[in-house]
Protein backbone atom coordinates (compact mmCIF):
# COMPACT_ATOMS: atom_id res chain seq x y z
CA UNK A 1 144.80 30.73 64.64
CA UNK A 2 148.74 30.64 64.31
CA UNK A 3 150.67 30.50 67.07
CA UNK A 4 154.76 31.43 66.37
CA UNK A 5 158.02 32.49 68.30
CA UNK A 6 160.42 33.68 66.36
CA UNK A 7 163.48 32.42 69.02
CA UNK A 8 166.77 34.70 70.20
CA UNK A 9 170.26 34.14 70.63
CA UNK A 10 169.65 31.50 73.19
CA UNK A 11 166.64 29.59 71.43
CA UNK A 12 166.11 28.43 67.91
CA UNK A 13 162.50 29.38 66.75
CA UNK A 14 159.66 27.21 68.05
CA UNK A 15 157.50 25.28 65.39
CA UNK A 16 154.04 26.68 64.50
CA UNK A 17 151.20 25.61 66.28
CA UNK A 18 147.02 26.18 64.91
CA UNK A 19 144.23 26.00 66.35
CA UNK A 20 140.55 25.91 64.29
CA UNK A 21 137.86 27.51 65.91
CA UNK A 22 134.01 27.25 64.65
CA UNK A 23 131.37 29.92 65.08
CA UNK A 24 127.93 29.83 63.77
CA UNK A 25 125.01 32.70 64.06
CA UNK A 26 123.36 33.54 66.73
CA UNK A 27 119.42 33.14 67.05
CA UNK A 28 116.91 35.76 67.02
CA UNK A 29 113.86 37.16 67.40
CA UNK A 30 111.12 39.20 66.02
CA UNK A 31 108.70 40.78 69.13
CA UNK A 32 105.89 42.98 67.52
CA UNK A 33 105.54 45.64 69.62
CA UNK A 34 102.80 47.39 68.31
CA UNK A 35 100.78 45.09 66.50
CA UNK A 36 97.64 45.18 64.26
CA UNK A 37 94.21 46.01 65.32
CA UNK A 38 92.16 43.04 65.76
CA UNK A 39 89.53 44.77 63.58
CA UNK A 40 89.70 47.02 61.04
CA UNK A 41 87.54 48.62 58.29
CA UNK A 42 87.84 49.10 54.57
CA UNK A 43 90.31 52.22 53.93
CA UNK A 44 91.69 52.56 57.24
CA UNK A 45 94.85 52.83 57.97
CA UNK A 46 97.10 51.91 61.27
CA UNK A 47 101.00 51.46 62.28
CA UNK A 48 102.70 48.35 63.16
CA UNK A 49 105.93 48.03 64.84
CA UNK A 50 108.21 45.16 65.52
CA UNK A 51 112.02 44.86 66.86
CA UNK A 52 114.38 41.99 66.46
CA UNK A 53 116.59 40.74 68.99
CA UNK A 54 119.77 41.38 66.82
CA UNK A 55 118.80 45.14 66.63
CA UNK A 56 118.64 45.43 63.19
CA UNK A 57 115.61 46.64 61.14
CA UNK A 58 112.41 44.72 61.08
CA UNK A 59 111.04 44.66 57.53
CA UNK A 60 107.00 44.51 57.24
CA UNK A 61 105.33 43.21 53.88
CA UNK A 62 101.48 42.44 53.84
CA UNK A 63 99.37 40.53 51.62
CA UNK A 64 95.44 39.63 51.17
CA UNK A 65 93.23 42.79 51.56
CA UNK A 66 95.87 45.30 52.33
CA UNK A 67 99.09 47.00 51.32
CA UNK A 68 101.88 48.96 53.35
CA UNK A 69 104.34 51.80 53.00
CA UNK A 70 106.80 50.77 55.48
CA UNK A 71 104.87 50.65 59.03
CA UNK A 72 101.75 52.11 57.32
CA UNK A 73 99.13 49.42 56.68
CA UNK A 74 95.87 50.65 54.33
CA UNK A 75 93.13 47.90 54.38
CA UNK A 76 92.08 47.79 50.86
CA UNK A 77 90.12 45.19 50.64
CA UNK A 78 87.35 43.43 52.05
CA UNK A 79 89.22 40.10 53.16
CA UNK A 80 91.36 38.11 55.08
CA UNK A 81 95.05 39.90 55.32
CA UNK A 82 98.20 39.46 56.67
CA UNK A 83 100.95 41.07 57.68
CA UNK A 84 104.78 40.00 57.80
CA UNK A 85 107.48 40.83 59.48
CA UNK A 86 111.27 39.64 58.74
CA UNK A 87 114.65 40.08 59.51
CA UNK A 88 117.13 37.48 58.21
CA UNK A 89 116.36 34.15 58.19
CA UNK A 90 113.62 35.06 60.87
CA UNK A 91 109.62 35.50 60.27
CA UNK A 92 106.38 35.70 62.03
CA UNK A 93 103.15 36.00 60.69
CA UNK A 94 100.02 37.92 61.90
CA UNK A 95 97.11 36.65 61.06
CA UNK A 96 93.89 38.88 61.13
């Protein structure tokens, strides 16, 4: 910040003054808020849902026995899986 009067007929100007100011990011967090079954079967397929405190989009990825289009997770395999969810620096993992 820069802080200035330019003076008049009376005054002569006044010398700057600055000021530093520091701001970092805020926190935030992922809530799922429709989360994966606790069981599920080869080929099914189910929604998950999860919002972040900042209110920006939620991304979901998924690995092990299972892919995803978007929300849309399609057990495709007959194994451990898990899903992801991340926005920014911020992640939580599902385990199933």
């Amino acid at each position: 910040m820069h802080y200035n009067q330019a003076g008049n007929g009376n005054y002569d100007p006044a010398p700057e003054v600055t000021n530093t100011s520091t701001t970092g990011k805020a926190s935030q967090t992922i809530t799922v808020t429709t989360p994966a079954p606790a069981t599920a079967d080869f080929g099914d397929t189910f929604t998950v849902a999860a919002t972040s405190s900042s209110g920006d989009a939620v991304v979901v990825t998924t690995t092990g026995g299972c892919t995803n289009v978007g929300s849309d997770v399609t057990v495709t395999a007959c194994l451990a899986w898990c899903i992801t969810t991340k926005r920014a620096m911020a992640t939580m993992t599902l385990r199933q």
